[in-house]
Protein backbone atom coordinates (compact mmCIF):
# COMPACT_ATOMS: atom_id res chain seq x y z
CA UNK A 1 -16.93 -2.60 34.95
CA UNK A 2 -17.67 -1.13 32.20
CA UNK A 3 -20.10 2.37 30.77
CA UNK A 4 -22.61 3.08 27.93
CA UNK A 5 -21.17 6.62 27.15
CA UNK A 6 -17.58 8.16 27.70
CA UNK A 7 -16.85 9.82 30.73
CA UNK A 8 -19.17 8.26 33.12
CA UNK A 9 -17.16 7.24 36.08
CA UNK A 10 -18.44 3.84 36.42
CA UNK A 11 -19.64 2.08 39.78
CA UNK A 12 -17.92 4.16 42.05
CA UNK A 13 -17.14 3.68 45.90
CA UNK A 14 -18.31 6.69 46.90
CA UNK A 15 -18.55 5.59 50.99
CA UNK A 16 -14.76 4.56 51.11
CA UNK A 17 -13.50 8.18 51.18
CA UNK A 18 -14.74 10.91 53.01
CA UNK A 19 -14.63 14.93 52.28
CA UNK A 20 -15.46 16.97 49.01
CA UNK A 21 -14.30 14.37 47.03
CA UNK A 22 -17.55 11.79 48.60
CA UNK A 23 -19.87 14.77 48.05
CA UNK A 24 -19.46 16.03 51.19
CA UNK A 25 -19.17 19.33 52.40
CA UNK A 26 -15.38 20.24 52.77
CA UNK A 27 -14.23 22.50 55.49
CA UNK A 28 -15.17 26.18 56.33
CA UNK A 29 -11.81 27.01 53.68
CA UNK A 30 -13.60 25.23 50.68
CA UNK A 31 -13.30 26.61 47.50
CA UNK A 32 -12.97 30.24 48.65
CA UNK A 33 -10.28 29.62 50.92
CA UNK A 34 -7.08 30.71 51.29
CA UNK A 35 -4.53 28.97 48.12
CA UNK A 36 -1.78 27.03 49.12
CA UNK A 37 0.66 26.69 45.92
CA UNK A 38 -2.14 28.12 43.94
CA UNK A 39 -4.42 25.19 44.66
CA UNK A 40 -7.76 25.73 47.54
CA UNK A 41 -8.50 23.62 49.88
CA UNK A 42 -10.90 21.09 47.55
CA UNK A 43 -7.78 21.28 45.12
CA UNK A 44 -4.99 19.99 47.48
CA UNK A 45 -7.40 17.36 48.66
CA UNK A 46 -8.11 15.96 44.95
CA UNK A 47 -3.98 16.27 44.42
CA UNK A 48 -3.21 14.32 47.63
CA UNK A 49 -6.64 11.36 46.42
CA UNK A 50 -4.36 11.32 43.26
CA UNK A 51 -1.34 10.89 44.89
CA UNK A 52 -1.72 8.04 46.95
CA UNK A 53 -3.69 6.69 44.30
CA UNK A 54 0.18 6.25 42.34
CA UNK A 55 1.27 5.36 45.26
CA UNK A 56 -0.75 2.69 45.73
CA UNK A 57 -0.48 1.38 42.14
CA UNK A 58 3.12 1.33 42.39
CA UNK A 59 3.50 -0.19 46.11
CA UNK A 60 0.37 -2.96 45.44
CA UNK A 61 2.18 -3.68 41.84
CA UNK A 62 5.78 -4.03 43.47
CA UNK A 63 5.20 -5.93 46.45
CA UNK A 64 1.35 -6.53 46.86
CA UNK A 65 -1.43 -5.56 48.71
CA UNK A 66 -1.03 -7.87 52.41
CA UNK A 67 2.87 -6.26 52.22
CA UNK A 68 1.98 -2.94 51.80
CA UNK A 69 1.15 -0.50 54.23
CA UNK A 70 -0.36 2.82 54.76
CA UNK A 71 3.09 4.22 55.98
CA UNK A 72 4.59 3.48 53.29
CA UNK A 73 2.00 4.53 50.91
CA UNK A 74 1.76 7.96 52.87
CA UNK A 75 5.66 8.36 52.39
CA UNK A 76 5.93 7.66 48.77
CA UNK A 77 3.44 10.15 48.19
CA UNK A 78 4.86 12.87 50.59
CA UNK A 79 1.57 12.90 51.75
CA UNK A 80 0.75 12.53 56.30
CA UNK A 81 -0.75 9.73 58.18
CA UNK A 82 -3.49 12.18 59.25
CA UNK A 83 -4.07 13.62 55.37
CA UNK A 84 -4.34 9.86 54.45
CA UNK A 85 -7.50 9.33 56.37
CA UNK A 86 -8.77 12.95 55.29
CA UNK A 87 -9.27 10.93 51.81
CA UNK A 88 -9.25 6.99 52.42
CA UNK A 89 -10.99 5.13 55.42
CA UNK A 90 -8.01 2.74 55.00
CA UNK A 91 -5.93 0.62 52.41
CA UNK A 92 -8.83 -1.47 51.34
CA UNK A 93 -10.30 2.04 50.42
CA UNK A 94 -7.36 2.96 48.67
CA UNK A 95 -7.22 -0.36 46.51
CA UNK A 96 -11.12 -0.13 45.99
CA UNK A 97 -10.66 3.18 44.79
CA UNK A 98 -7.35 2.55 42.37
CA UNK A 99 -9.37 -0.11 40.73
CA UNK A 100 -11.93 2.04 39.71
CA UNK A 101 -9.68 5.03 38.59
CA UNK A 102 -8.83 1.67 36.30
CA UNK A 103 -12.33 1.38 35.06
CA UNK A 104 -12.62 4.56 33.87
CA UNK A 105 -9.58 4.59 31.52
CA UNK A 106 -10.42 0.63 30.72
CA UNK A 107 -14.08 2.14 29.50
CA UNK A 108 -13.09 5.54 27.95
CA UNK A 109 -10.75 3.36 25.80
CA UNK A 110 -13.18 1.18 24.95
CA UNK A 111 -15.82 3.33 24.68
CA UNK A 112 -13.98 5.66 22.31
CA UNK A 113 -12.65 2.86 20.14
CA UNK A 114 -16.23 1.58 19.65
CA UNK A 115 -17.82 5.11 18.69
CA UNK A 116 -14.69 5.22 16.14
CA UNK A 117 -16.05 2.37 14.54
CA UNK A 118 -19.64 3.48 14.75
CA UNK A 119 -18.40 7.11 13.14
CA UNK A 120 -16.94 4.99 9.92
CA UNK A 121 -19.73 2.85 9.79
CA UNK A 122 -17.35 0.09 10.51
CA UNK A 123 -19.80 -3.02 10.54
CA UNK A 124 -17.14 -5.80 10.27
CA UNK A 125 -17.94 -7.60 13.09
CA UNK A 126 -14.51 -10.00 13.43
CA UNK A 127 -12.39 -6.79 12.59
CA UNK A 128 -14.35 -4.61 15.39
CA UNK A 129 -13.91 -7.53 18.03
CA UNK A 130 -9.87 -7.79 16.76
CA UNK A 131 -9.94 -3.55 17.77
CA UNK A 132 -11.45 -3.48 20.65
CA UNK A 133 -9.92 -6.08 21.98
CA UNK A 134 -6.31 -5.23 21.00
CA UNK A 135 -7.85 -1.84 23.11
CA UNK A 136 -8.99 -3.74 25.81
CA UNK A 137 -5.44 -5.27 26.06
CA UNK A 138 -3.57 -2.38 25.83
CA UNK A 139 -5.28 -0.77 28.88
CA UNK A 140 -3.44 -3.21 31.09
CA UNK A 141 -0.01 -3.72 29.32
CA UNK A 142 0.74 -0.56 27.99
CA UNK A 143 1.59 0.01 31.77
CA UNK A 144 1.81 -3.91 33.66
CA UNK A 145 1.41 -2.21 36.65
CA UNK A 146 -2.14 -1.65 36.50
CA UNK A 147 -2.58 -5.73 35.14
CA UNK A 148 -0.36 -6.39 38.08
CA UNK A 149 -2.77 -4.85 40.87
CA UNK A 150 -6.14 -5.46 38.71
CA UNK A 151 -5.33 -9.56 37.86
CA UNK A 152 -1.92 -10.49 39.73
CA UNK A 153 -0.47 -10.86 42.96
CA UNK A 154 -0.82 -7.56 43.42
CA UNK A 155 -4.48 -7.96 43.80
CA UNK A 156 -6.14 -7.31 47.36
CA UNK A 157 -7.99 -10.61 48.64
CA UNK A 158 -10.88 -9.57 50.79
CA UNK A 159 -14.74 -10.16 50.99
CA UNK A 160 -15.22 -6.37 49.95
CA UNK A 161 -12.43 -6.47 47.25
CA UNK A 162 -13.90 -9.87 46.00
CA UNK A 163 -17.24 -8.29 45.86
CA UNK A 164 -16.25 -5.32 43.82
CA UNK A 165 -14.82 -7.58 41.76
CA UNK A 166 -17.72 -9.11 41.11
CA UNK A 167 -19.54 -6.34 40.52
CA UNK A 168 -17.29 -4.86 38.00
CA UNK A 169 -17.09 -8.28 35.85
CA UNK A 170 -21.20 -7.66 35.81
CA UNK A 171 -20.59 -4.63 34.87
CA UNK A 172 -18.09 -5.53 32.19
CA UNK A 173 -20.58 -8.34 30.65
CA UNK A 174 -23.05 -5.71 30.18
CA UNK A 175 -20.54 -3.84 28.21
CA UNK A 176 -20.34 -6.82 26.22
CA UNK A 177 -23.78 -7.28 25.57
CA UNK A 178 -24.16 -2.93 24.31
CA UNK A 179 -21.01 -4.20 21.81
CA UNK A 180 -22.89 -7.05 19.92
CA UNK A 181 -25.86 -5.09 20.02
CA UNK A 182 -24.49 -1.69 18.37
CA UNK A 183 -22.15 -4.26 15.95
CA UNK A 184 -25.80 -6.24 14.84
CA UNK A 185 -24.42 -9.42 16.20
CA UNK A 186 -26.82 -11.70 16.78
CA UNK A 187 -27.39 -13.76 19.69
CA UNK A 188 -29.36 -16.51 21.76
CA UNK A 189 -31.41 -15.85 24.76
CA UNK A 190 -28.51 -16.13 27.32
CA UNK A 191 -26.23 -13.90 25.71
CA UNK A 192 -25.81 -12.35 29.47
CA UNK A 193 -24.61 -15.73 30.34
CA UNK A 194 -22.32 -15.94 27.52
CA UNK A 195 -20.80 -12.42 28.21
CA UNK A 196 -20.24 -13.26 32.02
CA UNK A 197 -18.02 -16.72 31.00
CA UNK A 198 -16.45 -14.27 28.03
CA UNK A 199 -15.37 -11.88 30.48
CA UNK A 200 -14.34 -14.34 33.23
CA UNK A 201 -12.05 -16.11 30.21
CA UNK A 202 -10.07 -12.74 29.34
CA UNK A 203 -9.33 -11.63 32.46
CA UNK A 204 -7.86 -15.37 33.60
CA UNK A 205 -5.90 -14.99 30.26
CA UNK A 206 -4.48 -11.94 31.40
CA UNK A 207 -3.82 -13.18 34.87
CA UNK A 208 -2.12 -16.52 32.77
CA UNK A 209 0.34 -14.47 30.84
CA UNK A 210 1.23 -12.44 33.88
CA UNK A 211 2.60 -15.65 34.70
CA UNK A 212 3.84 -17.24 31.78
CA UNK A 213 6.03 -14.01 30.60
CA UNK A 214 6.90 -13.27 33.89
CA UNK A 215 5.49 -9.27 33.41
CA UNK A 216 3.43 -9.96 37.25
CA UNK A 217 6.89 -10.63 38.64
CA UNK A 218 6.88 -7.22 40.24
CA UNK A 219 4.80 -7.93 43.26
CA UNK A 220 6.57 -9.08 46.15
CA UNK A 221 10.19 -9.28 44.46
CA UNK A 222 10.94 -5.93 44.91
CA UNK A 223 11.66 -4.87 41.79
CA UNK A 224 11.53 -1.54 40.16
CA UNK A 225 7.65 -0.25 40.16
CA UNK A 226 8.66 2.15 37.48
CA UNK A 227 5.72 2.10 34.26
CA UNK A 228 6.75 -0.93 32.42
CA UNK A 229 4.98 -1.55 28.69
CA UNK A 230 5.20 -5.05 27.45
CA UNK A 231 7.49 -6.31 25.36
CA UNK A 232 6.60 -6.34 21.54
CA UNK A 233 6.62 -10.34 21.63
CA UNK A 234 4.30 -10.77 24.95
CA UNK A 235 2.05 -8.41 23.76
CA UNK A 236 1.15 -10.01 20.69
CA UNK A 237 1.09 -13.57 22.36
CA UNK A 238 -1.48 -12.02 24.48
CA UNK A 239 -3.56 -10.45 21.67
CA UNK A 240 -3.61 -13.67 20.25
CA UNK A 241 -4.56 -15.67 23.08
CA UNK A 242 -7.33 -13.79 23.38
CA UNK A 243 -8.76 -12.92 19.88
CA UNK A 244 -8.59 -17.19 19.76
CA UNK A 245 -11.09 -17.31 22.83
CA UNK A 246 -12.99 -14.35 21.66
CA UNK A 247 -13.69 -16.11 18.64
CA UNK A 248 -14.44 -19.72 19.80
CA UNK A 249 -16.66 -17.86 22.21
CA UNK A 250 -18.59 -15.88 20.03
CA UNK A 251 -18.76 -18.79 16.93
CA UNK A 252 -21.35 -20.29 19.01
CA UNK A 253 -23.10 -17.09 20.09
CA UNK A 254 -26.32 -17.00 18.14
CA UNK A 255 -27.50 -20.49 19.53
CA UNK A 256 -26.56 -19.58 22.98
């Protein structure tokens, strides 16, 4: 889930969409062609990816993923059936895709915050885990919608959604792993171990307080999908839930 330098784009999907924006060649208008709105051809295609890509995150978030289709997606983002599958081989393309537009905020947050810390030679290692953590949480409260469709009901349930899922918590315990070792923590000879049960443990706590506060309520109530920040209150309950794991986790770290 997660990169070793900011910017990278992360495990990326790159056989769910098809056209310039998969690397392949566009059409004979490409970049030379004619503007439309003063965008080319490779330009309008990369507006209409982004497009359904809010789309999405607001349908999935409202009224999750089984009750949303690709209709509706294509009509809240003004965009046709036919320029839908120009972009996306389906919904599950879509969702695969808005998950890892995700990732790459979640790790240029994290990944900024951390070379902060490295810049003022911060070697504190309980106040850099408070930081990047309060980071980490911030990425999916300061707008629910994106902890609604990453942990919450919003979610897509499929073998091939699962699996990304999967691959991106891998990915997120190896991020773990380049934190302790840039902070000089120490730790045991299944610190990858550790860092897979770590990540597994604040995501669930996310998925918990989506519950608990009532913030995942958006998906299949039909309520406003409008960006929604946490309240002051639920965000802090959060923080602490999981600087409390973080550190019962990592007090036993360098005999693991």
């Amino acid at each position: 889930m997660w990169t070793w330098r900011h910017g990278s784009r992360g495990p990326g999907r790159e056989g769910l969409y098809v056209g310039p924006m998969a690397g392949q060649a566009g059409d004979d208008e490409g970049v030379k062609g004619r503007r439309i709105r003063g965008l080319n051809a490779v330009e309008r295609r990369a507006r209409r990816r982004e497009d359904l890509l809010d789309a999405g995150l607001e349908l999935f978030s409202a009224q999750g993923f089984q009750d949303t289709s690709i209709e509706q997606i294509c009509k809240r983002a003004f965009v046709g059936t036919k320029s839908f599958y120009e972009v996306f081989t389906g919904k599950e393309a879509l969702y695969l895709a808005l998950l890892d537009r995700i990732v790459v905020d979640v790790t240029g947050r994290l990944t900024s915050a951390l070379d902060e810390l490295d810049e003022r030679g911060d070697r504190d290692e309980s106040g850099a885990a408070r930081a990047l953590i309060r980071h980490f949480a911030d990425a999916f409260v300061d707008d629910v919608r994106v902890a609604r469709v990453t942990f919450g009901e919003g979610r897509a349930v499929t073998p091939l959604a699962e699996a990304h899922r999967r691959t991106n918590r891998r990915w997120a315990a190896s991020f773990v792993e380049t934190v302790w070792r840039r902070l000089g923590i120490a730790t045991g000879p299944h610190a990858h171990a550790v860092a897979m049960g770590l990540i597994g443990g604040l995501f669930d706590i996310i998925a918990d307080w989506l519950l608990d506060t009532g913030a995942g309520a958006g998906a299949g109530t039909g309520a406003s999908t409008e960006a929604d920040a946490a309240r002051p209150a639920d965000r802090a309950v959060l923080q602490d839930g999981l600087d409390r794991f973080y550190t019962v986790v990592s007090s036993g770290l360098g005999d693991s």
